[in-house]
N, C-alpha and C. Protein backbone atom coordinates (compact mmCIF):
# COMPACT_ATOMS: atom_id res chain seq x y z
N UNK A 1 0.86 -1.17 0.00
CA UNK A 1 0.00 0.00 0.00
C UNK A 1 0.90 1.23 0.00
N UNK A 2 0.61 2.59 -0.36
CA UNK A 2 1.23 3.40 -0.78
C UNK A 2 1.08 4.39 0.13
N UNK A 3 1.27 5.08 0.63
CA UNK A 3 1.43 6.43 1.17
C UNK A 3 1.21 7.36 0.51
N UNK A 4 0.01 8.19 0.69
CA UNK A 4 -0.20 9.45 0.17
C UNK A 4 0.08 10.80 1.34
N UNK A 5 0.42 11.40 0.87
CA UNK A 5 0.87 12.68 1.65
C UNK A 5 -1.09 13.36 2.57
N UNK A 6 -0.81 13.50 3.44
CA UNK A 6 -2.32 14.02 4.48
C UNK A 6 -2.92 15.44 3.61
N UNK A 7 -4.04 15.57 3.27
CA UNK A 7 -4.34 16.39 2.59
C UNK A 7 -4.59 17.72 3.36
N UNK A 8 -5.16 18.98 2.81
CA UNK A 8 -4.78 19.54 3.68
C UNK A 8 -6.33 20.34 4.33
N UNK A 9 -6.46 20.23 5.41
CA UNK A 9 -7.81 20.60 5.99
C UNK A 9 -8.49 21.77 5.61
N UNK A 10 -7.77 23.00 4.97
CA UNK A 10 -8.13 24.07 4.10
C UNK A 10 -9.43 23.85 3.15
N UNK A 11 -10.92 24.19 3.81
CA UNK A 11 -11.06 23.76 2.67
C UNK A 11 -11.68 24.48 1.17
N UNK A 12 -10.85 25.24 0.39
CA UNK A 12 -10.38 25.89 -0.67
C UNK A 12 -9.34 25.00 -0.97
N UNK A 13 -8.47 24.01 -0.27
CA UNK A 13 -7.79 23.33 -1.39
C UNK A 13 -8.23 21.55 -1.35
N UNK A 14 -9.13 21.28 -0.72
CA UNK A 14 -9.86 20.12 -0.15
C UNK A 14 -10.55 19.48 -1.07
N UNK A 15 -10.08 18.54 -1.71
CA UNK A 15 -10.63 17.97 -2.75
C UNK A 15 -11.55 16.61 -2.27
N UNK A 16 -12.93 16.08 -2.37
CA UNK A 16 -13.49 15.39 -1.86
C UNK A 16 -13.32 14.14 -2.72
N UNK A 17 -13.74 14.22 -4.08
CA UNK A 17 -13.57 12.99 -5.10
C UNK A 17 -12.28 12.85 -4.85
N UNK A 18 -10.83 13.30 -4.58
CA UNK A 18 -9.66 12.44 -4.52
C UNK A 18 -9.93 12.01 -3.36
N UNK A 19 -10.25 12.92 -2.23
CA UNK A 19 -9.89 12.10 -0.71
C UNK A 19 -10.90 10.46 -0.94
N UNK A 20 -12.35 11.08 -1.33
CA UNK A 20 -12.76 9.64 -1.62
C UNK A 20 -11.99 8.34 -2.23
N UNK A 21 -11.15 8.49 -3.39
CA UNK A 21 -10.73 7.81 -4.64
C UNK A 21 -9.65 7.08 -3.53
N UNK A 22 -9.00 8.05 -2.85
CA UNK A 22 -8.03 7.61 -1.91
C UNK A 22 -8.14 6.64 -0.85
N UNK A 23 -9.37 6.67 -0.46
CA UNK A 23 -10.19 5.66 0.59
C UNK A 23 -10.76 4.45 -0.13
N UNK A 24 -11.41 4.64 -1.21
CA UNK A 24 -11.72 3.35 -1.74
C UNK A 24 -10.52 2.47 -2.32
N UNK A 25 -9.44 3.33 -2.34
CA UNK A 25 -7.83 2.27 -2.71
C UNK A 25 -7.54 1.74 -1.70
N UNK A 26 -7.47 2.24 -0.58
CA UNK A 26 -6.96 1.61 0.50
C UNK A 26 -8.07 0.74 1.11
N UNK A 27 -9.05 0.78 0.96
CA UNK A 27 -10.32 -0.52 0.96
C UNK A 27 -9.43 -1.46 0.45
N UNK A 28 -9.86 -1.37 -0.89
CA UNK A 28 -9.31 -2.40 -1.70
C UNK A 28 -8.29 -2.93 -1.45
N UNK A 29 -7.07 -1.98 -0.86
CA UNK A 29 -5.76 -2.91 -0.54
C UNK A 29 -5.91 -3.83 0.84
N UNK A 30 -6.88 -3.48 1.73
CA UNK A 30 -6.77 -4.09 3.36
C UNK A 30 -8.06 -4.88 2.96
N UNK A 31 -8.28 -5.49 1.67
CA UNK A 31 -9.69 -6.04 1.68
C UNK A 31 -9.18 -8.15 1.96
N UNK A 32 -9.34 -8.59 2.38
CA UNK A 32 -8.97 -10.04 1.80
C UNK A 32 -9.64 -10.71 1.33
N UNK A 33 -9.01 -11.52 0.44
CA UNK A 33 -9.33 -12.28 -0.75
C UNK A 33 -9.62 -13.89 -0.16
N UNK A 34 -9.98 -14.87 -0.72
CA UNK A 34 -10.26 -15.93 -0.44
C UNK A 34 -9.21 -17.22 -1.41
N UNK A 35 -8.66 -17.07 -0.75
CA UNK A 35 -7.43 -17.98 -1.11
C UNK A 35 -7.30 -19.30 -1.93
N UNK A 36 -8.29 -19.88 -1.90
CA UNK A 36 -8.63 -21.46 -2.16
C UNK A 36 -9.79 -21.85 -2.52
N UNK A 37 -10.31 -22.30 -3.65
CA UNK A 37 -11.67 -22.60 -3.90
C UNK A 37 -12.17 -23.72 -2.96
N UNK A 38 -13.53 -24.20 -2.87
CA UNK A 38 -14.63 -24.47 -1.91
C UNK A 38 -14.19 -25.97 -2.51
N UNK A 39 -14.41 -27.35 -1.76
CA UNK A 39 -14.18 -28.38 -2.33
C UNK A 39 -15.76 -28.38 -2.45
N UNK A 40 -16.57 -28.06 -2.43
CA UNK A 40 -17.67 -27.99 -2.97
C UNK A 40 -17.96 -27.52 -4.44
N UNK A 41 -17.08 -26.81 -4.79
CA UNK A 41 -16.91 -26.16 -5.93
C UNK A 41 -17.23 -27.18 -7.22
N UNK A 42 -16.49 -28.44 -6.89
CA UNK A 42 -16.24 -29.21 -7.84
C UNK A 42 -17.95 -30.04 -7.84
N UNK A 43 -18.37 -30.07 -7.31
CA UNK A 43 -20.19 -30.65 -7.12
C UNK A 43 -20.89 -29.31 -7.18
N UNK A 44 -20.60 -28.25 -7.79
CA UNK A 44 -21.90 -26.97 -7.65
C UNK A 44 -23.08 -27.65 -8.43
N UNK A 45 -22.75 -28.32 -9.59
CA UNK A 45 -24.34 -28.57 -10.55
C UNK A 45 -24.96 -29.51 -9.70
N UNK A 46 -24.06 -30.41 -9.31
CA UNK A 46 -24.98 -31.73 -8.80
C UNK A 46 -25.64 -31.31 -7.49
N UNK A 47 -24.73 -30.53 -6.70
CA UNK A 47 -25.63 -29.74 -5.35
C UNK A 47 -26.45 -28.96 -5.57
N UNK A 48 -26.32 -28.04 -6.40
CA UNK A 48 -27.60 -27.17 -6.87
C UNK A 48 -28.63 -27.99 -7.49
N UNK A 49 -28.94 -29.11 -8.04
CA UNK A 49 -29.86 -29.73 -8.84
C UNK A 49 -30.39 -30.31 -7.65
N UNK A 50 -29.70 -31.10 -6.85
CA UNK A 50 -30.37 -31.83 -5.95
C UNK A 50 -31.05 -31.10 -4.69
N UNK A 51 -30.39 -29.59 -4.20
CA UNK A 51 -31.28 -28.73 -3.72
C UNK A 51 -32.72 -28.09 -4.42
N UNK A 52 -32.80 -28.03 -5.77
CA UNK A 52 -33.82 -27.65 -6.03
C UNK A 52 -34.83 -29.22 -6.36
N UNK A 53 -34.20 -30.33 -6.32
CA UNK A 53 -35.38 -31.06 -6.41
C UNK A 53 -35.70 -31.30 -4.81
N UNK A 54 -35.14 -30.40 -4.03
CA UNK A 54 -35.47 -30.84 -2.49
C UNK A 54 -34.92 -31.10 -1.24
N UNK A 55 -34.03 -31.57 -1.61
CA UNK A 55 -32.81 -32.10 -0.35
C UNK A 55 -32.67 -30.79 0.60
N UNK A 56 -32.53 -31.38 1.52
CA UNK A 56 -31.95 -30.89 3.04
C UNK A 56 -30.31 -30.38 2.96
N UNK A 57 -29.68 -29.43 3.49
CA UNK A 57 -28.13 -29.45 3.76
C UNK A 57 -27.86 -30.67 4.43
N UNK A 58 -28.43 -31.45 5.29
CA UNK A 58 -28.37 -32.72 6.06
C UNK A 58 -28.25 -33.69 4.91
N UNK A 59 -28.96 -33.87 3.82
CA UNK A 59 -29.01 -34.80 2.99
C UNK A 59 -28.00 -34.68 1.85
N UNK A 60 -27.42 -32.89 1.74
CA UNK A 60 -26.70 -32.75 0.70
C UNK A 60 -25.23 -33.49 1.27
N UNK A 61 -25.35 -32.97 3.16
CA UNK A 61 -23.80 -33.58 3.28
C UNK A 61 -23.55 -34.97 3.09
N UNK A 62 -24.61 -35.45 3.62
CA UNK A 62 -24.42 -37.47 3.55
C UNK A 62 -24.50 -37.90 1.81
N UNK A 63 -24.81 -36.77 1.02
CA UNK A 63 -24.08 -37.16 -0.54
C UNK A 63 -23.20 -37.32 -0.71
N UNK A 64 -22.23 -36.19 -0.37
CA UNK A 64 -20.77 -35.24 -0.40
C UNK A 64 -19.93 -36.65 0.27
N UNK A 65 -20.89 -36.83 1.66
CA UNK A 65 -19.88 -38.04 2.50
C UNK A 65 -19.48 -39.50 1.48
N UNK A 66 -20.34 -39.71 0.78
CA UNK A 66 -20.95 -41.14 -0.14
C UNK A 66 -19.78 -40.74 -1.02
N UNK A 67 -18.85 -38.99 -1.62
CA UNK A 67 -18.14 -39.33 -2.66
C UNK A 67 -16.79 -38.81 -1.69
N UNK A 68 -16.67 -39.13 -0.71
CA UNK A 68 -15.62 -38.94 0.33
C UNK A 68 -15.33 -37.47 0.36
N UNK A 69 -16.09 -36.61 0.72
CA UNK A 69 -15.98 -34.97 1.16
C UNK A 69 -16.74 -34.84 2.60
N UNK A 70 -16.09 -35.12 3.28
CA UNK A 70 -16.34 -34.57 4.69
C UNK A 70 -16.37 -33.08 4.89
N UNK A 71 -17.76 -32.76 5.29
CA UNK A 71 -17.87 -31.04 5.55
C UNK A 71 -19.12 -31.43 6.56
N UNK A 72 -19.29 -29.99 6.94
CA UNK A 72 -20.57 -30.05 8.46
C UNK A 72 -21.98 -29.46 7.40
N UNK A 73 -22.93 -29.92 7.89
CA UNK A 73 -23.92 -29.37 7.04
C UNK A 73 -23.71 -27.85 6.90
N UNK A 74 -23.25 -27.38 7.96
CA UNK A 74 -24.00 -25.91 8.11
C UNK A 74 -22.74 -25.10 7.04
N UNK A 75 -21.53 -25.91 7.00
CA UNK A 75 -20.67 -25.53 5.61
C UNK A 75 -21.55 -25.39 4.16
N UNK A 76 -22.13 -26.68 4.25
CA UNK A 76 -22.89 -26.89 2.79
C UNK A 76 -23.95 -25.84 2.31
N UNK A 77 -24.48 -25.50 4.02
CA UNK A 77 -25.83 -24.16 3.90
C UNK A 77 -25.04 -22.68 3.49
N UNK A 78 -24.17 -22.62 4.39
CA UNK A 78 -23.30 -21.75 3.93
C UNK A 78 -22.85 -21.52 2.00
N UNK A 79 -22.00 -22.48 1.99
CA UNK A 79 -21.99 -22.54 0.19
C UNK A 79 -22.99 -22.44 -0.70
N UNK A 80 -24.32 -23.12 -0.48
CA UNK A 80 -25.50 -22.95 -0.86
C UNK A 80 -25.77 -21.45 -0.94
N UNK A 81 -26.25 -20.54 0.62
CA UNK A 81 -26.41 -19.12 0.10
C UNK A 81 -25.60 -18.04 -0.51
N UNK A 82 -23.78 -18.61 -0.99
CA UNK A 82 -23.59 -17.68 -1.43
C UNK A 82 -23.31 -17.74 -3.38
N UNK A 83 -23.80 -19.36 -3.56
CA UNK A 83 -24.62 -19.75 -4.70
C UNK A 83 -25.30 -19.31 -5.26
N UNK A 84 -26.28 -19.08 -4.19
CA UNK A 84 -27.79 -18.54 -4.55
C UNK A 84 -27.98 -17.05 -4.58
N UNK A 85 -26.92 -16.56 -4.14
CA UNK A 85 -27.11 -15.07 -4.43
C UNK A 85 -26.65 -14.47 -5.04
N UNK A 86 -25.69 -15.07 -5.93
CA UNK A 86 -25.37 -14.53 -7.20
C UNK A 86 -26.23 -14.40 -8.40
């Protein structure tokens, strides 16, 4: 991250769109990223199909378990809503 010089409280020389522009960079730099895809990732169609014909997160995990992916349901509910809200 970069260092910008403190702007100056004057305000006749107080620019708001940079001070903004300046804050949403440094968002972006202290933001973190997600490192590693979901081993769920690799079953999204088959989990999404079988949630909409019905299944439980309880029923999706004892699938997942049947192709050797150990996760807690409430992982699977988790992955599910951020599926679904895209």
């Amino acid at each position: 991250m970069t260092r910008t010089p403190p702007v100056s409280n004057d305000p006749e020389t107080f620019d708001a769109a940079a001070e903004a522009a300046r804050l949403r960079e440094q968002t972006r730099a202290r933001r973190h990223r997600r490192h590693a895809a979901s081993r769920l990732d690799r079953h999204a169609l088959e989990l999404l199909a079988l949630r909409d014909a019905g299944s439980t997160t309880s029923e999706l995990q004892r699938w997942l378990a049947d192709r050797r992916v150990r996760v807690h349901h409430s992982t699977v509910a988790r992955w599910l809503r951020r599926q679904l809200a895209d």
